[in-house]
PDB file of N, CA and C in Angstrom:
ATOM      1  N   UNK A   1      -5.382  -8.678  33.749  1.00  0.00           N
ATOM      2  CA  UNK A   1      -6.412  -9.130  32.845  1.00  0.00           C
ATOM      3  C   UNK A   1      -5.750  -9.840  31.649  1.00  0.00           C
ATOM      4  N   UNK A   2      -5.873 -10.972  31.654  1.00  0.00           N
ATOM      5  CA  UNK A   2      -5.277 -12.045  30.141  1.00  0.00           C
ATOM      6  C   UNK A   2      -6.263 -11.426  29.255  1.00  0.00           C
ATOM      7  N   UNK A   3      -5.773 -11.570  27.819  1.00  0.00           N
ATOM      8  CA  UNK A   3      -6.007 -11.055  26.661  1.00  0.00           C
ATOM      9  C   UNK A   3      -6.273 -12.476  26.164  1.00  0.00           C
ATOM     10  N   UNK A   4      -7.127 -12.441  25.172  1.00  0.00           N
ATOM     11  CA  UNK A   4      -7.915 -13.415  24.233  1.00  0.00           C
ATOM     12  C   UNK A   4      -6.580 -13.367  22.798  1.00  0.00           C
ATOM     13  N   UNK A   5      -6.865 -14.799  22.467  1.00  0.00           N
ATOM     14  CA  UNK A   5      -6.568 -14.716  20.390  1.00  0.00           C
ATOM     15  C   UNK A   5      -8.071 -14.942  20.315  1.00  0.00           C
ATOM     16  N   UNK A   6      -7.453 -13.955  18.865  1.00  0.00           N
ATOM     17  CA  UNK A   6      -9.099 -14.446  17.735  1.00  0.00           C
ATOM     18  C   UNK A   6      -8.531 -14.615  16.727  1.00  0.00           C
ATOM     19  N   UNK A   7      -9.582 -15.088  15.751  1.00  0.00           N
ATOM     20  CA  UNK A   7      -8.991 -15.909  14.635  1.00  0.00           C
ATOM     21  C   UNK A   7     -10.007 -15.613  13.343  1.00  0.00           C
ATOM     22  N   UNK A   8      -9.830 -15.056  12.419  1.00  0.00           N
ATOM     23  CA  UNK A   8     -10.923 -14.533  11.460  1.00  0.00           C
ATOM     24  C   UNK A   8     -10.510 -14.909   9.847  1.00  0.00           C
ATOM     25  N   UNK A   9     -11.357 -15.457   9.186  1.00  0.00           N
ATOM     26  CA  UNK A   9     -11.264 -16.094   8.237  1.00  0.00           C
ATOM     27  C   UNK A   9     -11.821 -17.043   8.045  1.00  0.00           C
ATOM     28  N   UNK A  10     -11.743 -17.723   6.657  1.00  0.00           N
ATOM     29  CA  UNK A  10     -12.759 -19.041   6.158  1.00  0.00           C
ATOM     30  C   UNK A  10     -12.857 -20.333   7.169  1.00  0.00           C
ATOM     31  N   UNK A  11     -14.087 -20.734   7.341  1.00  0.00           N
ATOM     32  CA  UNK A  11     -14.227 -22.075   8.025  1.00  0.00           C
ATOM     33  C   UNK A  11     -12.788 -23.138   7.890  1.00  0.00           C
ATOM     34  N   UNK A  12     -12.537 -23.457   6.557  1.00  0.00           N
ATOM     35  CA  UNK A  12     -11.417 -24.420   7.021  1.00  0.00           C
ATOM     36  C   UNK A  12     -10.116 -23.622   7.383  1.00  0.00           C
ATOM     37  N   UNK A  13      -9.778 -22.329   7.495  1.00  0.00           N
ATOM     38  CA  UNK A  13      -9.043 -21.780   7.911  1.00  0.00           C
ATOM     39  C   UNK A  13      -8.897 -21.525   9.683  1.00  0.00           C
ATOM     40  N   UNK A  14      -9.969 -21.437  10.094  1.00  0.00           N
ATOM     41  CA  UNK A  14     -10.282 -21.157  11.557  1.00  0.00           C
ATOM     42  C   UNK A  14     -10.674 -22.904  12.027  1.00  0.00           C
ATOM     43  N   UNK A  15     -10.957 -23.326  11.468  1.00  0.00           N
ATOM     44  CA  UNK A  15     -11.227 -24.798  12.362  1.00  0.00           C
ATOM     45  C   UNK A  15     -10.305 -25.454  13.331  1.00  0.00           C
ATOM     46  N   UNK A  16      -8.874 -25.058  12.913  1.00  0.00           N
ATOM     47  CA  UNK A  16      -7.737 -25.773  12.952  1.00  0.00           C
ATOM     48  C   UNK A  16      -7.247 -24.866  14.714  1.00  0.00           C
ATOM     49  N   UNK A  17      -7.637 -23.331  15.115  1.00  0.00           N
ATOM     50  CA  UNK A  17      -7.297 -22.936  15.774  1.00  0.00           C
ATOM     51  C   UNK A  17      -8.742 -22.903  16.678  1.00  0.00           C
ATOM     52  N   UNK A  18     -10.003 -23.403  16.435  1.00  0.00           N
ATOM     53  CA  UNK A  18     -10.932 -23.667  17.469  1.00  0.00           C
ATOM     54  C   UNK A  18     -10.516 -24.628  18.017  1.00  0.00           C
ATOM     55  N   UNK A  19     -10.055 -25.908  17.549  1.00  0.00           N
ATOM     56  CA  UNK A  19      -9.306 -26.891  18.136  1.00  0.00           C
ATOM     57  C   UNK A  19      -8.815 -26.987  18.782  1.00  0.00           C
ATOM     58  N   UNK A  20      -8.045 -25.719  19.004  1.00  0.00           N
ATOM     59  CA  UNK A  20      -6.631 -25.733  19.735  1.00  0.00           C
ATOM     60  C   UNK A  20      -6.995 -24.948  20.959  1.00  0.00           C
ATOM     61  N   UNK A  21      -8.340 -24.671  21.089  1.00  0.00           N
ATOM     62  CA  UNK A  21      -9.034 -23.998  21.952  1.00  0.00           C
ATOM     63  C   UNK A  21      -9.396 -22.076  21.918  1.00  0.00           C
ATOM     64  N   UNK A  22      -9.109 -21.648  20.768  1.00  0.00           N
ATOM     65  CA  UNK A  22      -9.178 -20.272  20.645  1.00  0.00           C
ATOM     66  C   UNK A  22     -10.814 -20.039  20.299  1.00  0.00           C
ATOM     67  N   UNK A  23     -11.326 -19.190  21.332  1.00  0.00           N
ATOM     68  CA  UNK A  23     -12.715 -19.557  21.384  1.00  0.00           C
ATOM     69  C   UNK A  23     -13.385 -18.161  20.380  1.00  0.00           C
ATOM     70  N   UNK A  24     -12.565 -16.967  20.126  1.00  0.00           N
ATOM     71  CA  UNK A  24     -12.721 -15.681  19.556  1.00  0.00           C
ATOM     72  C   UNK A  24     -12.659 -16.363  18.353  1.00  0.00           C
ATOM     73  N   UNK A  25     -13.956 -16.232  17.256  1.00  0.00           N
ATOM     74  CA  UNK A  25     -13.572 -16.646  15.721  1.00  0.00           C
ATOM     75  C   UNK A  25     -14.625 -16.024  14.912  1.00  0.00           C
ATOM     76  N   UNK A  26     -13.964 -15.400  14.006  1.00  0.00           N
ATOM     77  CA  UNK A  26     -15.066 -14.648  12.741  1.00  0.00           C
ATOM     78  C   UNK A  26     -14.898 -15.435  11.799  1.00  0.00           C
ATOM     79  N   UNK A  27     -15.848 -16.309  11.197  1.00  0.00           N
ATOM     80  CA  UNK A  27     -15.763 -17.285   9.895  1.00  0.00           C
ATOM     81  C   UNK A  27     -16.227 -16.306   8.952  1.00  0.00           C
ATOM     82  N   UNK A  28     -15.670 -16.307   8.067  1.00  0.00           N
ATOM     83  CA  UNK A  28     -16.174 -15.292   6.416  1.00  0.00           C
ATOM     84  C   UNK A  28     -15.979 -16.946   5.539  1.00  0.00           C
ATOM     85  N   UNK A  29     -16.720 -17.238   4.566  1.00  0.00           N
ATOM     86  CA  UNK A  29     -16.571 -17.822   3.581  1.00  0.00           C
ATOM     87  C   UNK A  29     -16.064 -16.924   2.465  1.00  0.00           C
ATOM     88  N   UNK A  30     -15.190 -18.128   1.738  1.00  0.00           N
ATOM     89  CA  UNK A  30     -14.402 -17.456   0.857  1.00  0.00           C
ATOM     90  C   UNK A  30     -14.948 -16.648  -0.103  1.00  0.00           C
ATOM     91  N   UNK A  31     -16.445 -16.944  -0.416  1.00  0.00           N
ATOM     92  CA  UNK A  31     -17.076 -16.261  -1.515  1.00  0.00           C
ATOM     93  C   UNK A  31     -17.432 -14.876  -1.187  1.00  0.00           C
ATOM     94  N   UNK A  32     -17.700 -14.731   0.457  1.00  0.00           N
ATOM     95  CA  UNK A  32     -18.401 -13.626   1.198  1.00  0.00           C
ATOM     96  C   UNK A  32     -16.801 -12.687   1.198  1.00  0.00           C
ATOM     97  N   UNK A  33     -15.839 -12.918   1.488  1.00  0.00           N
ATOM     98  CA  UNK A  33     -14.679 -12.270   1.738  1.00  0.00           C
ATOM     99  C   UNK A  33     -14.519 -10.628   1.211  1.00  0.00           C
ATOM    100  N   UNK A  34     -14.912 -10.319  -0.151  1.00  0.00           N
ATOM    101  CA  UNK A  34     -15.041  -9.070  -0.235  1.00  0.00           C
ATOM    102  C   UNK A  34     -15.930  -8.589   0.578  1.00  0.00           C
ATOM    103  N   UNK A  35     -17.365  -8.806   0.646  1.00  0.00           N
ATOM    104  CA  UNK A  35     -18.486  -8.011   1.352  1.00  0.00           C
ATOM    105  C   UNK A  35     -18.157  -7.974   2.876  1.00  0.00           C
ATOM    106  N   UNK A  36     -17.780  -9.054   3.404  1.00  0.00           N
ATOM    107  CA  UNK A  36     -18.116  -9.520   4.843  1.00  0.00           C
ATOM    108  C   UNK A  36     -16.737  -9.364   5.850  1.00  0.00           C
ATOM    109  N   UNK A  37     -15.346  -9.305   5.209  1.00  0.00           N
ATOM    110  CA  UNK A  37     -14.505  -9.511   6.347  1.00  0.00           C
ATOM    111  C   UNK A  37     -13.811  -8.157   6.294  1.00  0.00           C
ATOM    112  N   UNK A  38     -14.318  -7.129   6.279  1.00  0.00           N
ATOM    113  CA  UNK A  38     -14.033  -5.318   6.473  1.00  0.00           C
ATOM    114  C   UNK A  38     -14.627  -5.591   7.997  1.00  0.00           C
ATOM    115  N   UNK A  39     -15.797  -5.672   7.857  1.00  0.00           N
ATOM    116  CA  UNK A  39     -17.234  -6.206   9.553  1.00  0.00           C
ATOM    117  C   UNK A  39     -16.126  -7.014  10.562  1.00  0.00           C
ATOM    118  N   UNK A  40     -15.884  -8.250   9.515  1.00  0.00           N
ATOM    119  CA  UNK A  40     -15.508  -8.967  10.392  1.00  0.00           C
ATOM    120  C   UNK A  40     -13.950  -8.571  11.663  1.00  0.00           C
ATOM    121  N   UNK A  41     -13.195  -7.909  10.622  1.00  0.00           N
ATOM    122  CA  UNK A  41     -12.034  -7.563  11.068  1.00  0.00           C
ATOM    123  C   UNK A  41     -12.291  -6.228  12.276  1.00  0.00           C
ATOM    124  N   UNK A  42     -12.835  -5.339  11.720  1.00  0.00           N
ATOM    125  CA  UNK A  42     -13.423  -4.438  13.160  1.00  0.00           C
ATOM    126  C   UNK A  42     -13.942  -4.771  14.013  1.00  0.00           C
ATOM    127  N   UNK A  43     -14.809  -6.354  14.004  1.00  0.00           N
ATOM    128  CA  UNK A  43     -15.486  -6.260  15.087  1.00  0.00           C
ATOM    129  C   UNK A  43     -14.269  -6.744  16.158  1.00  0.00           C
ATOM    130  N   UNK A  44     -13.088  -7.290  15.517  1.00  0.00           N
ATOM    131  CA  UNK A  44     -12.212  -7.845  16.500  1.00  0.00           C
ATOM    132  C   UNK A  44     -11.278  -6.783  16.922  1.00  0.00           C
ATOM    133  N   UNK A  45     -11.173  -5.358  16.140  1.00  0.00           N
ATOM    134  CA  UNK A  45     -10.083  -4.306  15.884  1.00  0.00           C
ATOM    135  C   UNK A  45     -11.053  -3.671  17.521  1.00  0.00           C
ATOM    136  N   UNK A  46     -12.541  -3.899  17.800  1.00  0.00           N
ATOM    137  CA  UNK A  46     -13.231  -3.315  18.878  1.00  0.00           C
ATOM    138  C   UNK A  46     -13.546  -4.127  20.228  1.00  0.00           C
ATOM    139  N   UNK A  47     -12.763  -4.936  20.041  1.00  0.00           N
ATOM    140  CA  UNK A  47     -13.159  -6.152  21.264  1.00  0.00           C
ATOM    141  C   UNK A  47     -12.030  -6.172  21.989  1.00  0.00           C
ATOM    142  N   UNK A  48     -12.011  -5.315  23.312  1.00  0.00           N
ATOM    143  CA  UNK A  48     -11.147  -5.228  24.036  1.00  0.00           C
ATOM    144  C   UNK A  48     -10.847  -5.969  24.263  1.00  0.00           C
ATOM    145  N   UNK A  49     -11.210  -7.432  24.731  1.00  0.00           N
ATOM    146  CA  UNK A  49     -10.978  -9.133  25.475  1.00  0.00           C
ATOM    147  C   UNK A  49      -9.542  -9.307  24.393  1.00  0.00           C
ATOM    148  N   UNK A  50      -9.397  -9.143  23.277  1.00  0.00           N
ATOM    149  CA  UNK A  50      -8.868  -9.426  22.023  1.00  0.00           C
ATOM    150  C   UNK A  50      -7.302  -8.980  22.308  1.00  0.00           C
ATOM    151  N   UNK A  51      -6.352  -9.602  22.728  1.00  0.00           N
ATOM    152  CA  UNK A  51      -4.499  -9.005  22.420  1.00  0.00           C
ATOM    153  C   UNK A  51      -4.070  -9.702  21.224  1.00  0.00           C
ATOM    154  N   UNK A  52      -4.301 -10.427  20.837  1.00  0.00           N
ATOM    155  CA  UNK A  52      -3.464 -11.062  19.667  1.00  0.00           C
ATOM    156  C   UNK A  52      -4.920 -11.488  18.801  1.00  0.00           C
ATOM    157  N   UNK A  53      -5.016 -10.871  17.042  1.00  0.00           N
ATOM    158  CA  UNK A  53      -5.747 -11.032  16.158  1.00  0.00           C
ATOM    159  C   UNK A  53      -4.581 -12.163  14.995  1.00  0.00           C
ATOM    160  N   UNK A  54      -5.404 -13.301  14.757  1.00  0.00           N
ATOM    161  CA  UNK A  54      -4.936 -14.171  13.664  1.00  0.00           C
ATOM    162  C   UNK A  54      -5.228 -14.500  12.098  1.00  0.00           C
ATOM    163  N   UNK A  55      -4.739 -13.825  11.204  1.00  0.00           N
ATOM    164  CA  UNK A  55      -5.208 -14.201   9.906  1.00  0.00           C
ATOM    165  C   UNK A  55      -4.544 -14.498   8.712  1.00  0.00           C
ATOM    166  N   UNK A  56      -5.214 -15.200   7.853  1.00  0.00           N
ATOM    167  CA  UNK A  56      -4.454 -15.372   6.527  1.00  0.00           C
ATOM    168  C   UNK A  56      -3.662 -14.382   5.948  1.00  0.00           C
ATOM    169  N   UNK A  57      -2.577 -14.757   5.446  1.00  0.00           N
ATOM    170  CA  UNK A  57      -2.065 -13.546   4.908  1.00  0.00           C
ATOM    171  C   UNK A  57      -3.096 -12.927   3.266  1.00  0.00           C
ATOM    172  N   UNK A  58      -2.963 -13.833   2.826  1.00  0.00           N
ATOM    173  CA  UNK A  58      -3.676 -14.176   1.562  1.00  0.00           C
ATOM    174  C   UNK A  58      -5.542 -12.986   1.776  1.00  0.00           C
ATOM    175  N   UNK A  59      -5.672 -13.102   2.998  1.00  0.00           N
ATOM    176  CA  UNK A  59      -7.188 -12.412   3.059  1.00  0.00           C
ATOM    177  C   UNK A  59      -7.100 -10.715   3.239  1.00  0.00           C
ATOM    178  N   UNK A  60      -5.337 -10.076   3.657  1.00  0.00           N
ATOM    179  CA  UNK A  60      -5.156  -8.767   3.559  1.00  0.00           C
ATOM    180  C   UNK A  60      -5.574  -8.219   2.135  1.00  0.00           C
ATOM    181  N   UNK A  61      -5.808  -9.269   1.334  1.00  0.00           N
ATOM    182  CA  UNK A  61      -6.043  -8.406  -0.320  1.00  0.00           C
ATOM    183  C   UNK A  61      -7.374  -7.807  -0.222  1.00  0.00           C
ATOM    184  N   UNK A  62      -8.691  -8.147   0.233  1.00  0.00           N
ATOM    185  CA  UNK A  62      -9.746  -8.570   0.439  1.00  0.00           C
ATOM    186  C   UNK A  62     -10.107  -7.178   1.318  1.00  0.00           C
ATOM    187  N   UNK A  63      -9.412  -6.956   2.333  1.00  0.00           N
ATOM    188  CA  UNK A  63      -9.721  -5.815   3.394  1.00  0.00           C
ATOM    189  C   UNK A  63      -9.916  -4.467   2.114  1.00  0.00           C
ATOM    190  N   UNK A  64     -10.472  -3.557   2.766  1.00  0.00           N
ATOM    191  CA  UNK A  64     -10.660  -1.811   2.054  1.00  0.00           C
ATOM    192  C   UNK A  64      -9.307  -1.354   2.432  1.00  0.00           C
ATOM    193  N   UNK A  65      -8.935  -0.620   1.918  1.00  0.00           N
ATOM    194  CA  UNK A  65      -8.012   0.343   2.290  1.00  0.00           C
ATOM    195  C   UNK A  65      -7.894   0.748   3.785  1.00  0.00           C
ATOM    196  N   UNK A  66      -8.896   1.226   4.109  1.00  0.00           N
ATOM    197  CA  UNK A  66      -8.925   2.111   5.402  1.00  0.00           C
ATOM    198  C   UNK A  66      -8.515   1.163   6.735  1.00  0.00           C
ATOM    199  N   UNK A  67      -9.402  -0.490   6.630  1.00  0.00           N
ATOM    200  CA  UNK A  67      -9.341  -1.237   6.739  1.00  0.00           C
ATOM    201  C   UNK A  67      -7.912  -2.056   6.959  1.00  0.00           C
ATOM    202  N   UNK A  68      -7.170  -2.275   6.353  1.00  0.00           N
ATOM    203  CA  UNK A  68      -5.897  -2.797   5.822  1.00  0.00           C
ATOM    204  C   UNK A  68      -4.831  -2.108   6.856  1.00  0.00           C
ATOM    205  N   UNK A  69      -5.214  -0.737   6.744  1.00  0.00           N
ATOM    206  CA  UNK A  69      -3.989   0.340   7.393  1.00  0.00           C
ATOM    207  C   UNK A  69      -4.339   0.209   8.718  1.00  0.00           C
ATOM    208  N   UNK A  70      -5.749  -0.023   9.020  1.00  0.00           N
ATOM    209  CA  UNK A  70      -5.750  -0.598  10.589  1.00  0.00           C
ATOM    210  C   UNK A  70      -5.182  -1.073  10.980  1.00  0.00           C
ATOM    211  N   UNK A  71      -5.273  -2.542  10.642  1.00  0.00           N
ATOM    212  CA  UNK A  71      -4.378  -3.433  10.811  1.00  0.00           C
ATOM    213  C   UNK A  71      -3.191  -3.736  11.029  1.00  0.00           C
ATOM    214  N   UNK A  72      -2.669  -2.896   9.857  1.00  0.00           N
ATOM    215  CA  UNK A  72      -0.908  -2.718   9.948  1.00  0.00           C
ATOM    216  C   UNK A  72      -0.745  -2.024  10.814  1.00  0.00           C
ATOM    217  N   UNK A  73      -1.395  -1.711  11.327  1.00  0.00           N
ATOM    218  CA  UNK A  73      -0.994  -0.197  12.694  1.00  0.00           C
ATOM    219  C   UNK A  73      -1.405  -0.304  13.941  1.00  0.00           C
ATOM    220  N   UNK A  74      -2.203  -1.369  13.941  1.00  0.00           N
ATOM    221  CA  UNK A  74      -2.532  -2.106  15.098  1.00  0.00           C
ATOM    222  C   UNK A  74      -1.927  -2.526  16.076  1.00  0.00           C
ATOM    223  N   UNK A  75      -1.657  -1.924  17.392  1.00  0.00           N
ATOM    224  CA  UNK A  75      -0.694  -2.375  18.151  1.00  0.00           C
ATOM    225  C   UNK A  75      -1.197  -3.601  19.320  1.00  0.00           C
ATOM    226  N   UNK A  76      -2.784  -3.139  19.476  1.00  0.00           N
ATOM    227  CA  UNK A  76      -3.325  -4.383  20.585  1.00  0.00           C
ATOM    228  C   UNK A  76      -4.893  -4.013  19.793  1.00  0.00           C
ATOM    229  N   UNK A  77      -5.170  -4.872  19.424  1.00  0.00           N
ATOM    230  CA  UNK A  77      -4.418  -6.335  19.043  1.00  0.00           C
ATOM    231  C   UNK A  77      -3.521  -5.948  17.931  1.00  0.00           C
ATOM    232  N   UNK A  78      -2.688  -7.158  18.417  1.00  0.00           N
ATOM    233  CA  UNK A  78      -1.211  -7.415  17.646  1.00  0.00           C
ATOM    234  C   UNK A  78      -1.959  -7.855  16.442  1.00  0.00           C
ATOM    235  N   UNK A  79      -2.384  -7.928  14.922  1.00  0.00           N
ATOM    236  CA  UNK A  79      -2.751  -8.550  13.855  1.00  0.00           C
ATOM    237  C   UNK A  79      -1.345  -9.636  13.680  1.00  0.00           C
ATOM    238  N   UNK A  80      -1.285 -10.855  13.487  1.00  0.00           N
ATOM    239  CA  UNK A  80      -0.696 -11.974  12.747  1.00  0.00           C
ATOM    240  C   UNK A  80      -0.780 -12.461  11.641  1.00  0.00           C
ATOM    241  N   UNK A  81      -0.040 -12.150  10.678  1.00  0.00           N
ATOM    242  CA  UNK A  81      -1.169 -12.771   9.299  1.00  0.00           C
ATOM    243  C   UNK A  81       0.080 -14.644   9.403  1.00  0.00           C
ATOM    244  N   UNK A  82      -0.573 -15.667   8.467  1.00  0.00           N
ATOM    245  CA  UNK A  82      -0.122 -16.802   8.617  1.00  0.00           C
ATOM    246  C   UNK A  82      -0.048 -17.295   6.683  1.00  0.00           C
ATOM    247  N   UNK A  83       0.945 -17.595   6.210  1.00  0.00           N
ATOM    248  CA  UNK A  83       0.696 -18.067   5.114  1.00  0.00           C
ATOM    249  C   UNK A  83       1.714 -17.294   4.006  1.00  0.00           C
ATOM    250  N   UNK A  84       2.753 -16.025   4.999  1.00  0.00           N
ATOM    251  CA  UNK A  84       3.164 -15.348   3.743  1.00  0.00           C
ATOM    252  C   UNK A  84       4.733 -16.118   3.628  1.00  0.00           C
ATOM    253  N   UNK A  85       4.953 -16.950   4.205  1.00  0.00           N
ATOM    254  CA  UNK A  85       6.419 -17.686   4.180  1.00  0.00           C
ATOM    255  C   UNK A  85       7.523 -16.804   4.988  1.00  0.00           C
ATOM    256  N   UNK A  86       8.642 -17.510   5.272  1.00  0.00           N
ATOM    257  CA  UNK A  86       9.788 -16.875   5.979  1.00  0.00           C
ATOM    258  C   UNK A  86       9.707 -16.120   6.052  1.00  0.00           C
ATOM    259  N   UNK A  87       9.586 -14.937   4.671  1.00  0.00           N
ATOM    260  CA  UNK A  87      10.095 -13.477   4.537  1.00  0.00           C
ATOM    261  C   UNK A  87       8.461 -12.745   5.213  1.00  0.00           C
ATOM    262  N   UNK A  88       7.754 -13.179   5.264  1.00  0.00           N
ATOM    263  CA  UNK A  88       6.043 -12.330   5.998  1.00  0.00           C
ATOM    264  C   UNK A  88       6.295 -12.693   7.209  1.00  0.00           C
ATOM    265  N   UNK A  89       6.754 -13.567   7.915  1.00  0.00           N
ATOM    266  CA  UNK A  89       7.099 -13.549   9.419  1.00  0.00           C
ATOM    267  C   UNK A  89       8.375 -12.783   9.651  1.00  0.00           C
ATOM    268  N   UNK A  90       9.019 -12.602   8.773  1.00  0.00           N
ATOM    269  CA  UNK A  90      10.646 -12.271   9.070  1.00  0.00           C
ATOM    270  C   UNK A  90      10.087 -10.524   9.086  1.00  0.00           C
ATOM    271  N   UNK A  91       9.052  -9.664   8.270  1.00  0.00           N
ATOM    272  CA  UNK A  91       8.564  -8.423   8.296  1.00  0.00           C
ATOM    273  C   UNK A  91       7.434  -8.201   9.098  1.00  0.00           C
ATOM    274  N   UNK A  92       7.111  -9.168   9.926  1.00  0.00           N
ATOM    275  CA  UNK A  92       5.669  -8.650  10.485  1.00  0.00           C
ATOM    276  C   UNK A  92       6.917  -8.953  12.199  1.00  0.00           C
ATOM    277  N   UNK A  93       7.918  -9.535  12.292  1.00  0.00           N
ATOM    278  CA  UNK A  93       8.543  -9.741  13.707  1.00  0.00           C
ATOM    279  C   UNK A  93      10.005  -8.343  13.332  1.00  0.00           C
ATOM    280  N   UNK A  94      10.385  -7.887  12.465  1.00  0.00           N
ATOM    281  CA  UNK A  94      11.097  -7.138  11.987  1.00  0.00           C
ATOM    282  C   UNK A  94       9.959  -5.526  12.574  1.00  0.00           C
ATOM    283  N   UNK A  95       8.439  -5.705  12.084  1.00  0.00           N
ATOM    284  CA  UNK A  95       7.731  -4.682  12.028  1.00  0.00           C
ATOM    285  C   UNK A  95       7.803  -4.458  13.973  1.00  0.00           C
ATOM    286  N   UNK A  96       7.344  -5.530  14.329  1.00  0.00           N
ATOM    287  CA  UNK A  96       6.672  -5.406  16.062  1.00  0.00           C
ATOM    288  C   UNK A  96       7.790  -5.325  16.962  1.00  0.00           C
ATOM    289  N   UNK A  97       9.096  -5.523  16.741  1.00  0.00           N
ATOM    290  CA  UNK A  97      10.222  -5.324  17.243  1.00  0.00           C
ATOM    291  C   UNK A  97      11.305  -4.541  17.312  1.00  0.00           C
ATOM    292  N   UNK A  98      11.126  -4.073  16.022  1.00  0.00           N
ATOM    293  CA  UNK A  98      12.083  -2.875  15.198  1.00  0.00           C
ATOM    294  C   UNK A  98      13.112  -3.296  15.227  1.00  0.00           C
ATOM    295  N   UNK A  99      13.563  -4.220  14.954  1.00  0.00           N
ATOM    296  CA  UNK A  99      15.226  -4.920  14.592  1.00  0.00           C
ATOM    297  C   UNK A  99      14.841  -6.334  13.703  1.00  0.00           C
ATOM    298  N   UNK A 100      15.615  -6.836  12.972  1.00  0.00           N
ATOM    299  CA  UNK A 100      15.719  -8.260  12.469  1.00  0.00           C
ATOM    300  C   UNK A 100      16.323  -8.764  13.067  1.00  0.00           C
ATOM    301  N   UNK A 101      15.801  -9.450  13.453  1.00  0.00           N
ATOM    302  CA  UNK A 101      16.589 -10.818  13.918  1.00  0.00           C
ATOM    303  C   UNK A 101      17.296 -11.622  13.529  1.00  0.00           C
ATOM    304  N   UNK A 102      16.781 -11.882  11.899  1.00  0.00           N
ATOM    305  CA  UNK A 102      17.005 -12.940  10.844  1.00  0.00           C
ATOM    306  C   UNK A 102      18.293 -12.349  10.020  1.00  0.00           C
ATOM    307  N   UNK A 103      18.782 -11.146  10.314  1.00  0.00           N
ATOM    308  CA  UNK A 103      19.673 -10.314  10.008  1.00  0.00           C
ATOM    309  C   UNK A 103      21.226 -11.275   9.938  1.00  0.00           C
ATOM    310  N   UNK A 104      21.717 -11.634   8.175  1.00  0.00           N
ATOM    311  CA  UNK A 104      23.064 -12.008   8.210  1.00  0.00           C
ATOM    312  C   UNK A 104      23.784 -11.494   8.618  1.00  0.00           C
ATOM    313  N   UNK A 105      24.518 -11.118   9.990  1.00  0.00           N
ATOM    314  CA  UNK A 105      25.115  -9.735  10.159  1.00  0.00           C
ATOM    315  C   UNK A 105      27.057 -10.299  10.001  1.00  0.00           C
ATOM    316  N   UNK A 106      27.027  -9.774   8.917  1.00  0.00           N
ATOM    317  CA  UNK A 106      28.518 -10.192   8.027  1.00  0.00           C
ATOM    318  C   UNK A 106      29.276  -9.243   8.899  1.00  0.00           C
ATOM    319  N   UNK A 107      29.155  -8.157   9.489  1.00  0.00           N
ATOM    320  CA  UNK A 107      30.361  -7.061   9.957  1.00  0.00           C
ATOM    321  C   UNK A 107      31.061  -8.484  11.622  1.00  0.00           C
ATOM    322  N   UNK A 108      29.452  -9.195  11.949  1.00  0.00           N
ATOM    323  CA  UNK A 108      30.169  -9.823  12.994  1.00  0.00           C
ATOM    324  C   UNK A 108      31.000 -10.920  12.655  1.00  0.00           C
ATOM    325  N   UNK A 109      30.700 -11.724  11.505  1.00  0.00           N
ATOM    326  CA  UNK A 109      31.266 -13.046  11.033  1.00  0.00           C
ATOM    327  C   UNK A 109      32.607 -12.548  10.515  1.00  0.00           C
ATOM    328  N   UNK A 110      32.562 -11.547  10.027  1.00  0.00           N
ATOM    329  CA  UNK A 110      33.879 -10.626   9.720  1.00  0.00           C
ATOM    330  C   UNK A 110      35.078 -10.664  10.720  1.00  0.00           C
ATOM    331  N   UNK A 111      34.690 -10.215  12.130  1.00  0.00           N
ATOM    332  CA  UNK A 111      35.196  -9.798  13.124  1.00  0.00           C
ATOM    333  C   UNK A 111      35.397 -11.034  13.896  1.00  0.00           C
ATOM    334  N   UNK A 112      35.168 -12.231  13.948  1.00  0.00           N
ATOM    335  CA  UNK A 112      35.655 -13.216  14.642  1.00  0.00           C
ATOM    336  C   UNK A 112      36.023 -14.469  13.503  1.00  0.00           C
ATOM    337  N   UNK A 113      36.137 -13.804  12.355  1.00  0.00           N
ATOM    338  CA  UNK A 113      37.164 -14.365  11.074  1.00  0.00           C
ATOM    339  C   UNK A 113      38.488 -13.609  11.636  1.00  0.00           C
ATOM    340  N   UNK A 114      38.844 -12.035  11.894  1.00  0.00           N
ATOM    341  CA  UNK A 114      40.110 -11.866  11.953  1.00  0.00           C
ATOM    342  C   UNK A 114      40.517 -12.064  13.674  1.00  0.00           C
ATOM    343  N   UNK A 115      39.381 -12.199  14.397  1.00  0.00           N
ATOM    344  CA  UNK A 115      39.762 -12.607  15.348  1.00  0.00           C
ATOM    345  C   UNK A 115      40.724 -14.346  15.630  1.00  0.00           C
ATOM    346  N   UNK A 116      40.172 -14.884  14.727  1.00  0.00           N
ATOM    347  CA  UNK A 116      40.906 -16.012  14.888  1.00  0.00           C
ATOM    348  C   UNK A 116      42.234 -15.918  14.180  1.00  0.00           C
ATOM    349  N   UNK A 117      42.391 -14.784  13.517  1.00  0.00           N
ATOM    350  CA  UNK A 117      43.763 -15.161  12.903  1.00  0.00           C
ATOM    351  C   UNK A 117      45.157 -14.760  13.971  1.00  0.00           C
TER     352      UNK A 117
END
């Protein structure tokens, strides 16, 4: 059984991934965002069709508490947030993987510094 993306957040935020053919989408306008995207985010946290959930990073402020910790704990759907720069992808692929990737790892650059000598 293939798993769906959905995509939840403001109209010009979601437009860009209906496009691209992602047919799962909760539009909240930005003004509605406190009242409306707690609803919106469960209804996708309950939609089995749903493996991968897509959202602003910027709209985690907005969620309730109870809400929020869903999310972060969410294993299917995977939550994505988009917008927090290098270091919010470098902790949300750090979070779902349990290793960094992005990791300077100096003990190795170390070790094939004295290797060449």
């Amino acid at each position: 059984m293939s798993q769906e993306i959905a995509v939840i957040g403001s109209p010009a935020f979601t437009t860009g991934f209906q496009l691209a053919g992602v047919r799962k989408v909760e539009n909240v306008a930005d003004d509605e965002k406190d009242d409306d995207l707690d609803a919106a985010v469960e209804a996708v946290l309950a939609d089995e069709d749903v493996g991968i959930a897509v959202m602003h990073d910027d709209d985690l402020a907005h969620l309730s508490r109870g809400v929020r910790q869903s999310v972060e704990a969410s294993v299917e759907p995977t939550f994505v947030t988009i917008g927090g720069g290098a270091s919010g992808l470098r902790d949300q692929i750090k979070r779902a993987i349990g290793i960094d990737l992005m990791d300077d790892d100096d003990d190795a650059s170390a070790a094939d510094t004295e290797a060449g000598d």
